[in-house]
PDB file of N, CA and C in Angstrom:
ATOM      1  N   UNK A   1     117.366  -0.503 -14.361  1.00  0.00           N
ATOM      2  CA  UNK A   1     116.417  -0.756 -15.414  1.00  0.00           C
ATOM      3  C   UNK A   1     115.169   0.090 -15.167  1.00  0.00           C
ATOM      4  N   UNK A   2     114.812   0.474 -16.127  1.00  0.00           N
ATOM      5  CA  UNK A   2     113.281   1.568 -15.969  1.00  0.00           C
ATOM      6  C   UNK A   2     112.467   0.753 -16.545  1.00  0.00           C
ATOM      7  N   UNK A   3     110.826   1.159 -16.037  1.00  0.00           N
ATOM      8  CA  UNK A   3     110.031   0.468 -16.033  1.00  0.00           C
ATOM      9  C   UNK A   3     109.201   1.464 -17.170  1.00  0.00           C
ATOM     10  N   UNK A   4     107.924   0.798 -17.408  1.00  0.00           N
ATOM     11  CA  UNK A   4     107.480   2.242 -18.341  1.00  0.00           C
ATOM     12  C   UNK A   4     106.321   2.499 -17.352  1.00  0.00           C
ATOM     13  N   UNK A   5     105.437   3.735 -17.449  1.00  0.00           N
ATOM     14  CA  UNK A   5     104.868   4.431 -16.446  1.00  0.00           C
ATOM     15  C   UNK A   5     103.681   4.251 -17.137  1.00  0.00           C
ATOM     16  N   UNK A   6     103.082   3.930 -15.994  1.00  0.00           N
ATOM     17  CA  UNK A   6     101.678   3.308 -15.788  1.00  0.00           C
ATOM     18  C   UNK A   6     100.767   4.282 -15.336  1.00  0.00           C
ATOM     19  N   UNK A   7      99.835   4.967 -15.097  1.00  0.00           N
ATOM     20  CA  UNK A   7      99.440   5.789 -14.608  1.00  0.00           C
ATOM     21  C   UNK A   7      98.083   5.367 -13.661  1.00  0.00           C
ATOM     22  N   UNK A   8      97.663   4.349 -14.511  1.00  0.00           N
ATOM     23  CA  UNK A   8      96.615   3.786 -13.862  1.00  0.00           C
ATOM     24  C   UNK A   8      96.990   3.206 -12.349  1.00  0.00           C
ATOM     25  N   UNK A   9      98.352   2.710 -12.399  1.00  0.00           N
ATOM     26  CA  UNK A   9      98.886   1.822 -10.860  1.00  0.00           C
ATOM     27  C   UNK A   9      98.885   3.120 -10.330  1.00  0.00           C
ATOM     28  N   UNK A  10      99.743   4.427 -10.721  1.00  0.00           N
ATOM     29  CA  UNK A  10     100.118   5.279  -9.825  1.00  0.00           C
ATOM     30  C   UNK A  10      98.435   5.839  -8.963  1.00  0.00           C
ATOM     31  N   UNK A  11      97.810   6.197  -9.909  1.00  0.00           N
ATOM     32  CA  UNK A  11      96.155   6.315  -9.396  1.00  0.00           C
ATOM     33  C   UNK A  11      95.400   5.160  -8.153  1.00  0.00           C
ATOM     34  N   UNK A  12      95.824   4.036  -8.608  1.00  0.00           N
ATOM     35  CA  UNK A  12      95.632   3.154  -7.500  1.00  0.00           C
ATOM     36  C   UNK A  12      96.039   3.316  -6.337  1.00  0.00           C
ATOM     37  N   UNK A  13      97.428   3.447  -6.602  1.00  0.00           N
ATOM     38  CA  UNK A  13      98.359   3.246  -5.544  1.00  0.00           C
ATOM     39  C   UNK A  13      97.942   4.728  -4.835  1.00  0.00           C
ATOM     40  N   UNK A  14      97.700   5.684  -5.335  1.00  0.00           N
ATOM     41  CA  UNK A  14      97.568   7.474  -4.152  1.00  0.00           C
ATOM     42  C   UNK A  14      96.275   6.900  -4.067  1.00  0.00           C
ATOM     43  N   UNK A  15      95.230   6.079  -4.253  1.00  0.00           N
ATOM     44  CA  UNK A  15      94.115   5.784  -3.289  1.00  0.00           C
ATOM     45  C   UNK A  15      94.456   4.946  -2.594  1.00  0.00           C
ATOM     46  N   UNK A  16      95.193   4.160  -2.522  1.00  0.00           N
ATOM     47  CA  UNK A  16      95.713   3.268  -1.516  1.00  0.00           C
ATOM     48  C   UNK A  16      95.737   3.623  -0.411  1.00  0.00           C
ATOM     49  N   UNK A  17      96.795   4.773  -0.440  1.00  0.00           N
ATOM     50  CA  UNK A  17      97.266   5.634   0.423  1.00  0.00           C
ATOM     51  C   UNK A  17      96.322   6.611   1.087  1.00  0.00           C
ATOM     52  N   UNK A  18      94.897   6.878   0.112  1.00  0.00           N
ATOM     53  CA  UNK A  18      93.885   7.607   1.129  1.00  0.00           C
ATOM     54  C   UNK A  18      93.005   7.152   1.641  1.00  0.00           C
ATOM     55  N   UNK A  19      92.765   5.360   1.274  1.00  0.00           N
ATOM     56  CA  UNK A  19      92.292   4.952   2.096  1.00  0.00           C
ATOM     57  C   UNK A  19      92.581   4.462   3.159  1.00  0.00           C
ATOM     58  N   UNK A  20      94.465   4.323   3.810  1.00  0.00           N
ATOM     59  CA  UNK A  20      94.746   4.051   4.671  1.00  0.00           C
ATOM     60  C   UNK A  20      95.007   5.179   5.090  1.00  0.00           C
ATOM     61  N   UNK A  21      95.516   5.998   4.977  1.00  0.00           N
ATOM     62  CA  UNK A  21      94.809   7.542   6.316  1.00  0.00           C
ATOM     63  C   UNK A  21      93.559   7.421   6.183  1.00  0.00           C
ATOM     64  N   UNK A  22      92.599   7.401   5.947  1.00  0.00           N
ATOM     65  CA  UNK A  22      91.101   7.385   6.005  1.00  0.00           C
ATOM     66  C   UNK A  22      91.127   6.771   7.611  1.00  0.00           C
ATOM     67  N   UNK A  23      91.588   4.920   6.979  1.00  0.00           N
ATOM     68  CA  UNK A  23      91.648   3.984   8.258  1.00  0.00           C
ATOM     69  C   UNK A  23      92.238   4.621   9.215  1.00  0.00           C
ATOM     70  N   UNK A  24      93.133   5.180   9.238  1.00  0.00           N
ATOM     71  CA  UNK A  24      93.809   5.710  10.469  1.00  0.00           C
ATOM     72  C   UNK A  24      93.589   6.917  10.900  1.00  0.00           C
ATOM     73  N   UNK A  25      92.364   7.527  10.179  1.00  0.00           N
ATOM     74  CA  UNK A  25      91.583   8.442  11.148  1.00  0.00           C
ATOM     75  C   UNK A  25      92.414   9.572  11.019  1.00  0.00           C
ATOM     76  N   UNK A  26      92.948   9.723   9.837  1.00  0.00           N
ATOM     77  CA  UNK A  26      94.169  11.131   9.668  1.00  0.00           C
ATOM     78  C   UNK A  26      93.067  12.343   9.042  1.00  0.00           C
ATOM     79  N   UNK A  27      91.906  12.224   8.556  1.00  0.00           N
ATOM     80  CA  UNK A  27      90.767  12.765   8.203  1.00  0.00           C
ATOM     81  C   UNK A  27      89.509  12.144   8.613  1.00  0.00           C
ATOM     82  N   UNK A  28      88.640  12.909   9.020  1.00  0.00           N
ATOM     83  CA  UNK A  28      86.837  12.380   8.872  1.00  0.00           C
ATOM     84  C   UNK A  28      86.789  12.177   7.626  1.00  0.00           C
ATOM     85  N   UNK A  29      86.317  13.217   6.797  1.00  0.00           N
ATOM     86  CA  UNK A  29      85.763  12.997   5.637  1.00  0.00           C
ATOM     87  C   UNK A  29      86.591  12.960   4.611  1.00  0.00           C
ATOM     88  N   UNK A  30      86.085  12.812   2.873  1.00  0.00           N
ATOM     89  CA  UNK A  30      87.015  13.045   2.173  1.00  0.00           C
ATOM     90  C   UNK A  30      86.853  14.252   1.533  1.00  0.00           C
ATOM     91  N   UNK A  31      85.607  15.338   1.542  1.00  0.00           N
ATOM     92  CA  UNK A  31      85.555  16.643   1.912  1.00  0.00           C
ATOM     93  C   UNK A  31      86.670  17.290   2.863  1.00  0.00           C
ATOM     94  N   UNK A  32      87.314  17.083   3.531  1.00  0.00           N
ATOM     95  CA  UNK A  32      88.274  17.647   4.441  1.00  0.00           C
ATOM     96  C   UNK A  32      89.439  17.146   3.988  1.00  0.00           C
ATOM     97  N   UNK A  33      89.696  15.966   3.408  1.00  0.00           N
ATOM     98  CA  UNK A  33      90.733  16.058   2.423  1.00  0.00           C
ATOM     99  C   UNK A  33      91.025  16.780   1.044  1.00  0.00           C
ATOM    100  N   UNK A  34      90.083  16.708   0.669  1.00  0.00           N
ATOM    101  CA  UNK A  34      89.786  17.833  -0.509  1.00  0.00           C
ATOM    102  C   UNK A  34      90.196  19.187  -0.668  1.00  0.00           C
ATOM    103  N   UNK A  35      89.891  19.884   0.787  1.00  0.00           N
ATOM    104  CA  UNK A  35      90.500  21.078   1.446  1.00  0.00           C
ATOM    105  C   UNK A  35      92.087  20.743   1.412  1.00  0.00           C
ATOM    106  N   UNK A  36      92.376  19.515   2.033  1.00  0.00           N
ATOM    107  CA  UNK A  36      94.120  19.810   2.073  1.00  0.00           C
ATOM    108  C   UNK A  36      94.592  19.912   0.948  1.00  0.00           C
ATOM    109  N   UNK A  37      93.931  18.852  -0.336  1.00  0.00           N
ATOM    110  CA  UNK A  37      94.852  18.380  -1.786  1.00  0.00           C
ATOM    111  C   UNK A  37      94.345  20.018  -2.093  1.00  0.00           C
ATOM    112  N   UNK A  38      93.602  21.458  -1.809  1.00  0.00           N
ATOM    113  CA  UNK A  38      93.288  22.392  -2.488  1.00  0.00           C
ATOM    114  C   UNK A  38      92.534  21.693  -4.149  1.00  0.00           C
ATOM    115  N   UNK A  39      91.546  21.250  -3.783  1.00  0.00           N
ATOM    116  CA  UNK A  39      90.396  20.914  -5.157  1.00  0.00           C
ATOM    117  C   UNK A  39      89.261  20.196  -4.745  1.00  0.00           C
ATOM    118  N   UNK A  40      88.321  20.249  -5.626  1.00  0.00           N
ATOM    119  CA  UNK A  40      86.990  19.992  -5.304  1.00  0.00           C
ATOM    120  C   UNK A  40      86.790  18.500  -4.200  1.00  0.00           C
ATOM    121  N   UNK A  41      85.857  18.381  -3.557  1.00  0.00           N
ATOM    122  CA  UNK A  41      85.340  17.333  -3.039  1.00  0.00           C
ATOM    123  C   UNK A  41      84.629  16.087  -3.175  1.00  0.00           C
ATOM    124  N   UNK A  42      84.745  15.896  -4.724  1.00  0.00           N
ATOM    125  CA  UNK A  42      84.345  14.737  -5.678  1.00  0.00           C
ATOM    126  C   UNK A  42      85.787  14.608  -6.517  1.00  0.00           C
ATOM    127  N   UNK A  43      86.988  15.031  -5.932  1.00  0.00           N
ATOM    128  CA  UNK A  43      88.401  14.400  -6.483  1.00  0.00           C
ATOM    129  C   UNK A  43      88.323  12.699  -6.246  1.00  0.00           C
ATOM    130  N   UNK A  44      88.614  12.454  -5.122  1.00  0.00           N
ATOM    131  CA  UNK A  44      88.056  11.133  -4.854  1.00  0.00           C
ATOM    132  C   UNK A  44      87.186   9.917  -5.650  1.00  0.00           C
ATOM    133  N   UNK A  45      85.897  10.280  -5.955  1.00  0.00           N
ATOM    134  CA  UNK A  45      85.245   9.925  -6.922  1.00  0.00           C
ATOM    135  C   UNK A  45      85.729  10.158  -8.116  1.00  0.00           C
ATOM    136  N   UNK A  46      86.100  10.794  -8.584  1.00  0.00           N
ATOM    137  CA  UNK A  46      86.309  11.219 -10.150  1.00  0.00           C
ATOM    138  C   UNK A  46      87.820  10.464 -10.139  1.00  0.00           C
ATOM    139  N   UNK A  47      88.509   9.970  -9.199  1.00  0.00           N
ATOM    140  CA  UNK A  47      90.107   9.169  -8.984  1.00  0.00           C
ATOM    141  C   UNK A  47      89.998   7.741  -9.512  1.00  0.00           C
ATOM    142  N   UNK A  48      88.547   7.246  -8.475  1.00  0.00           N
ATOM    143  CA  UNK A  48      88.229   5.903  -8.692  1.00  0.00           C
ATOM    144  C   UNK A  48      87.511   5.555 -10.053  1.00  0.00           C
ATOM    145  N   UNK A  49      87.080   6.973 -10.043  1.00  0.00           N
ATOM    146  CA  UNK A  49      86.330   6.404 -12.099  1.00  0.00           C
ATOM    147  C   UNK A  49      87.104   6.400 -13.232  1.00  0.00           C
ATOM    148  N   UNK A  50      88.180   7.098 -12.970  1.00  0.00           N
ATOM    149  CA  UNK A  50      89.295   7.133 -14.307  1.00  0.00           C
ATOM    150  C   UNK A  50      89.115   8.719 -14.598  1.00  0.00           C
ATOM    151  N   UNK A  51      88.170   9.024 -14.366  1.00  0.00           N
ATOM    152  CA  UNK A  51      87.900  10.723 -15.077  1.00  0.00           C
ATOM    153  C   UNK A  51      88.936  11.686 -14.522  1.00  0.00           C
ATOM    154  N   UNK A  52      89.659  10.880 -13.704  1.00  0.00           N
ATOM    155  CA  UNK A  52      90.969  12.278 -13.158  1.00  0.00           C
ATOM    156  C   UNK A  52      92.169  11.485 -12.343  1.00  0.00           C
ATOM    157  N   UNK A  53      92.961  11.939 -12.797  1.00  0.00           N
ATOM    158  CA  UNK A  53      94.623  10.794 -12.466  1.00  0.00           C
ATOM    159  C   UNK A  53      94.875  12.154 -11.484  1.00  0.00           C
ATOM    160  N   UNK A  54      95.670  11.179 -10.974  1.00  0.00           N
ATOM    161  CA  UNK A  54      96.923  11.388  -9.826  1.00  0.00           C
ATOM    162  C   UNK A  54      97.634  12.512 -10.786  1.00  0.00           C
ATOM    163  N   UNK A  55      97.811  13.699  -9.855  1.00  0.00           N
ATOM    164  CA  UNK A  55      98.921  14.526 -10.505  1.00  0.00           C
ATOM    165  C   UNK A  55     100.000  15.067  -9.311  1.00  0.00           C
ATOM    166  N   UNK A  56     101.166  15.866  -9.975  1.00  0.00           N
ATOM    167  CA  UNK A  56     102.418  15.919  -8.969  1.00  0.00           C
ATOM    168  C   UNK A  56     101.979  16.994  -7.505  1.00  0.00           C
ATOM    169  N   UNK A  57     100.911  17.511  -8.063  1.00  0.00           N
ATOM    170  CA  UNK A  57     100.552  18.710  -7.072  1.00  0.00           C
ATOM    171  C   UNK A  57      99.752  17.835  -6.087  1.00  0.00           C
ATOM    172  N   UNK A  58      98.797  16.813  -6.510  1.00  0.00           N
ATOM    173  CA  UNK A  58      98.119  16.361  -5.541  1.00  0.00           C
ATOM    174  C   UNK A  58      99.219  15.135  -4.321  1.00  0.00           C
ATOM    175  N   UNK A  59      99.725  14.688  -5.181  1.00  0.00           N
ATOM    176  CA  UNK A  59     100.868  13.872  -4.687  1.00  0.00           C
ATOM    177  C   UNK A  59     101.308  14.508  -3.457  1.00  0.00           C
ATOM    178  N   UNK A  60     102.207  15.727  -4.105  1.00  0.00           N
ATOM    179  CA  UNK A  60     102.737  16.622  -3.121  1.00  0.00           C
ATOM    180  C   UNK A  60     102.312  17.349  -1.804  1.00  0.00           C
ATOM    181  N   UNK A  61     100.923  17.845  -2.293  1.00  0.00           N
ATOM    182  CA  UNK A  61      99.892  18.196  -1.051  1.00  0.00           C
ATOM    183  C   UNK A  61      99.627  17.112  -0.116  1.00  0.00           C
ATOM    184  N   UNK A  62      98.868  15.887  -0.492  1.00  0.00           N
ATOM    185  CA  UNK A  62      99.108  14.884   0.077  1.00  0.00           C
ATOM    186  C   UNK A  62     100.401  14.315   0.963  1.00  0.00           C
ATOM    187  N   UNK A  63     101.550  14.568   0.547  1.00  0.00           N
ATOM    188  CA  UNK A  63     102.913  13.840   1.223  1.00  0.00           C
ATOM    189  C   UNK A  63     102.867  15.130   2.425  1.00  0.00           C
ATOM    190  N   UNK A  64     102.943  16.073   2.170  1.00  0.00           N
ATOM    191  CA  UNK A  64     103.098  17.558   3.141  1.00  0.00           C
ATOM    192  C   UNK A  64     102.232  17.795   3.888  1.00  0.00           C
ATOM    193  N   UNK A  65     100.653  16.980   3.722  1.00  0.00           N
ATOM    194  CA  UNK A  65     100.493  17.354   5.006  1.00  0.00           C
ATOM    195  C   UNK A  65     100.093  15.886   5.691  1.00  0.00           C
ATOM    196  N   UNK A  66     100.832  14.505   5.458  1.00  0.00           N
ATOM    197  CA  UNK A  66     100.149  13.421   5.607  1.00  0.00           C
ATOM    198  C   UNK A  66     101.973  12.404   5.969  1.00  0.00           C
ATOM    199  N   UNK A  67     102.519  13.011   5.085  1.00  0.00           N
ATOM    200  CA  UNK A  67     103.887  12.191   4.921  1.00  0.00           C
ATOM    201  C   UNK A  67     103.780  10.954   4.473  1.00  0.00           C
ATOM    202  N   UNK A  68     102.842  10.441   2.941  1.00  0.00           N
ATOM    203  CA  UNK A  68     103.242   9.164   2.523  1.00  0.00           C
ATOM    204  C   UNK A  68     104.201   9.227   1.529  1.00  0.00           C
ATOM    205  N   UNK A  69     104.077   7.810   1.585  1.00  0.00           N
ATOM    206  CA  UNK A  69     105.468   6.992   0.947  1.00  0.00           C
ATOM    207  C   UNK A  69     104.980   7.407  -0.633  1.00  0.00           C
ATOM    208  N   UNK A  70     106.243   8.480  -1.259  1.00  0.00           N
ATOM    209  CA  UNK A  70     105.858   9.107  -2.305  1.00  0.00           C
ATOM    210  C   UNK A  70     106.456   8.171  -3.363  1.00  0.00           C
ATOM    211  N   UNK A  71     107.332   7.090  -2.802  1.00  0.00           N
ATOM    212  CA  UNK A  71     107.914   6.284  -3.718  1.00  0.00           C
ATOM    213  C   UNK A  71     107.150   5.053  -4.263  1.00  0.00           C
ATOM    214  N   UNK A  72     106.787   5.094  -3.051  1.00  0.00           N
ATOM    215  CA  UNK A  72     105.454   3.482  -3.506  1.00  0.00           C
ATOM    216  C   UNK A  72     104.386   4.075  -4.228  1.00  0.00           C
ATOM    217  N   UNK A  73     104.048   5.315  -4.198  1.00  0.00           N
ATOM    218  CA  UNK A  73     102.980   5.956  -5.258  1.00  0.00           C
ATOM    219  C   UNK A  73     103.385   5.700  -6.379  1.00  0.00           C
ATOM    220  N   UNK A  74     104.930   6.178  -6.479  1.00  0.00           N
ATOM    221  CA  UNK A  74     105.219   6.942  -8.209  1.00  0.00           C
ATOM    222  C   UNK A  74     105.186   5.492  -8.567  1.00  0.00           C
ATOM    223  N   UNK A  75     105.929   4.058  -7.826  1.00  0.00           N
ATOM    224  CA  UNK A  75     106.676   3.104  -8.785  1.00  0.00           C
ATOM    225  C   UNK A  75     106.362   1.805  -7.867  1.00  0.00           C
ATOM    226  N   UNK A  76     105.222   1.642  -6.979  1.00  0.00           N
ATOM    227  CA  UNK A  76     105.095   0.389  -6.264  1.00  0.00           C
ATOM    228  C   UNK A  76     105.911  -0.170  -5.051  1.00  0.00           C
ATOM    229  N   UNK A  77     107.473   0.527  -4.672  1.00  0.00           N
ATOM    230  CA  UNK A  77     108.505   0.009  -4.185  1.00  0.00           C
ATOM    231  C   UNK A  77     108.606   0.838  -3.063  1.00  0.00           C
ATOM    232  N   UNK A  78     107.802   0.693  -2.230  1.00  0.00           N
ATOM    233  CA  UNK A  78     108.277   1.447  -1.183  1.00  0.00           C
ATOM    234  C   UNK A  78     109.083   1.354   0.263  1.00  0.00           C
ATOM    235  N   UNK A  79     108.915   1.966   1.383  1.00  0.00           N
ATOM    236  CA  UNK A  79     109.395   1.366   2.376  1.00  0.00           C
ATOM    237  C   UNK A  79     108.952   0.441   3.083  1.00  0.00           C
ATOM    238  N   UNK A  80     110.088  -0.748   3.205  1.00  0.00           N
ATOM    239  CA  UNK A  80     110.066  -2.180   3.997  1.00  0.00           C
ATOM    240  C   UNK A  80     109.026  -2.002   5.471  1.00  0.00           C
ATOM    241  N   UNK A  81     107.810  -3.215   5.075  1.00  0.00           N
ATOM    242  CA  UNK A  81     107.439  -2.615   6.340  1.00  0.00           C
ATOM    243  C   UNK A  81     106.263  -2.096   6.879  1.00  0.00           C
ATOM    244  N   UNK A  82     105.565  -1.002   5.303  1.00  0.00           N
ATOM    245  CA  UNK A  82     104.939  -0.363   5.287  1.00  0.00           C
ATOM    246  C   UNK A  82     103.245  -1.095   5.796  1.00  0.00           C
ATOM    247  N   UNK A  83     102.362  -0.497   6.070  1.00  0.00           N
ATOM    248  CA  UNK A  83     101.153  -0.723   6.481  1.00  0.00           C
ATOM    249  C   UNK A  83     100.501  -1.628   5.398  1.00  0.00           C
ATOM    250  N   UNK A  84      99.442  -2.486   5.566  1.00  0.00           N
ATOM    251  CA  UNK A  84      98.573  -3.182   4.468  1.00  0.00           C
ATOM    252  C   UNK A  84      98.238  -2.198   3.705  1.00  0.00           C
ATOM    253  N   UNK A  85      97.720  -2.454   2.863  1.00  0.00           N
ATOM    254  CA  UNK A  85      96.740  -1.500   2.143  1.00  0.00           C
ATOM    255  C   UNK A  85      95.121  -1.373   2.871  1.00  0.00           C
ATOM    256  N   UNK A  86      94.246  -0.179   2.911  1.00  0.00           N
ATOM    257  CA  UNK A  86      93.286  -0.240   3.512  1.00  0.00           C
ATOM    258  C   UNK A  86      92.386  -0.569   2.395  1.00  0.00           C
ATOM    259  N   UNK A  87      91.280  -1.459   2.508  1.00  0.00           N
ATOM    260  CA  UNK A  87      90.095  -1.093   1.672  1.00  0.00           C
ATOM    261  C   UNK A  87      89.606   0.124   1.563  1.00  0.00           C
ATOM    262  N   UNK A  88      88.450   0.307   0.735  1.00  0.00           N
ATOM    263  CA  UNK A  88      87.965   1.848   0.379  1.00  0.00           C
ATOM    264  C   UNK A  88      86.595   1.412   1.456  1.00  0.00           C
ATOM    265  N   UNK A  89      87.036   3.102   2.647  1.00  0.00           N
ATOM    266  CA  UNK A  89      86.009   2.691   2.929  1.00  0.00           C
ATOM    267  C   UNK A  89      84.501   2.947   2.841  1.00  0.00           C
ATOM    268  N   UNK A  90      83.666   2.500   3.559  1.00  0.00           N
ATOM    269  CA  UNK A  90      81.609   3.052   3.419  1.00  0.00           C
ATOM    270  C   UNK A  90      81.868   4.178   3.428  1.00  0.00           C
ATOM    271  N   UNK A  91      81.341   5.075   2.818  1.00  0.00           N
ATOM    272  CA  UNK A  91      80.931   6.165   3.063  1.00  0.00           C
ATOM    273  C   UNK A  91      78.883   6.355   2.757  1.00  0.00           C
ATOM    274  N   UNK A  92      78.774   7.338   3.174  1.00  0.00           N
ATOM    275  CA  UNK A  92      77.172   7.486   2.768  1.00  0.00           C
ATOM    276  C   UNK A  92      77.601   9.025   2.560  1.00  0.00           C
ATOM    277  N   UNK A  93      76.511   9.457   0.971  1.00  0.00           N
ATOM    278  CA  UNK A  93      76.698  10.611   0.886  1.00  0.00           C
ATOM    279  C   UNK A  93      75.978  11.698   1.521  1.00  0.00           C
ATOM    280  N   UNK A  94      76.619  12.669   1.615  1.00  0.00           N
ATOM    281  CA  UNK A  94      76.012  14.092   2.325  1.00  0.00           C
ATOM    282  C   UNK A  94      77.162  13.923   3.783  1.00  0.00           C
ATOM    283  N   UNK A  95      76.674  14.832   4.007  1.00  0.00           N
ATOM    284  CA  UNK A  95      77.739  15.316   5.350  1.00  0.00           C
ATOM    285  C   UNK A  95      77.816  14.439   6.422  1.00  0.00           C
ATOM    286  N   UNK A  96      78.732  14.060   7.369  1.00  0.00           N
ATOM    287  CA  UNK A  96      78.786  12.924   8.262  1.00  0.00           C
ATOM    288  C   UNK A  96      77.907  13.758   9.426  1.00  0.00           C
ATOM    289  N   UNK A  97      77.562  12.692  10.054  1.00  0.00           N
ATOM    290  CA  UNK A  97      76.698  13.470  11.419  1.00  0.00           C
ATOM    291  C   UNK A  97      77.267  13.693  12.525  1.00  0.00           C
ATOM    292  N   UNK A  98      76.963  14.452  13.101  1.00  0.00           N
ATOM    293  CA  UNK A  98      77.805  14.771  14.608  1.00  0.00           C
ATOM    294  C   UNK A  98      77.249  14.792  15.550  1.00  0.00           C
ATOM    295  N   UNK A  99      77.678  13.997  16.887  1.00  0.00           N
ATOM    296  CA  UNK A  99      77.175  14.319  17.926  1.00  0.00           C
ATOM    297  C   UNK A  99      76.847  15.505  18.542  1.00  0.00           C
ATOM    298  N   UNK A 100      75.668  15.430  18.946  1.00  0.00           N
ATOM    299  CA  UNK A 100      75.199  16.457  19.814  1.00  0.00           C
ATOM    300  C   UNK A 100      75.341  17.190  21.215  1.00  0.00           C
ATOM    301  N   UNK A 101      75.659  17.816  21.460  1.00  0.00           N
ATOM    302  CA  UNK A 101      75.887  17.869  22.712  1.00  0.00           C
ATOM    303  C   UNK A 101      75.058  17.703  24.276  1.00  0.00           C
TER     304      UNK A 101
END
């Protein structure tokens, strides 16, 4: 049975997924993710406002260099098992700070 396609879940669901690499420290920032998906550094923001959906390229960039569950993106059902979902986390804007040496 097919379901009809939602786009809004699928959008949820690939932030799901970047906020649990976030949690798991698979990136610092979401500037440095930005670099991997190849597009600006307010993708993120513009994900959570509605102003820009999930597309197959970002999906894809994302799975290749991260390996998520591309099935629980497209359709909710993924593998048995899988991690919680992370909250979204604090960020403060402008560049993160770095220790000094």
């Amino acid at each position: 049975m097919t379901h009809s396609f939602d786009q809004a879940a699928v959008d949820r669901r690939f932030l799901e997924e970047v906020y649990r690499l976030h949690a798991a420290k698979a990136f610092a920032t979401f500037t440095e993710l930005a670099k991997v998906l190849q597009t600006h550094r307010g993708i993120i923001s513009e994900l959570e406002a509605g102003r820009y959906h999930c597309n197959l390229k970002l999906l894809y960039l994302l799975h290749a260099a991260y390996q998520v569950d591309v099935l629980y993106v497209l359709t909710g059902q993924g593998a048995p098992g899988r991690p919680a979902a992370a909250a979204r986390p604090a960020v403060s804007p402008g560049r993160p700070t770095q220790d000094k040496p």
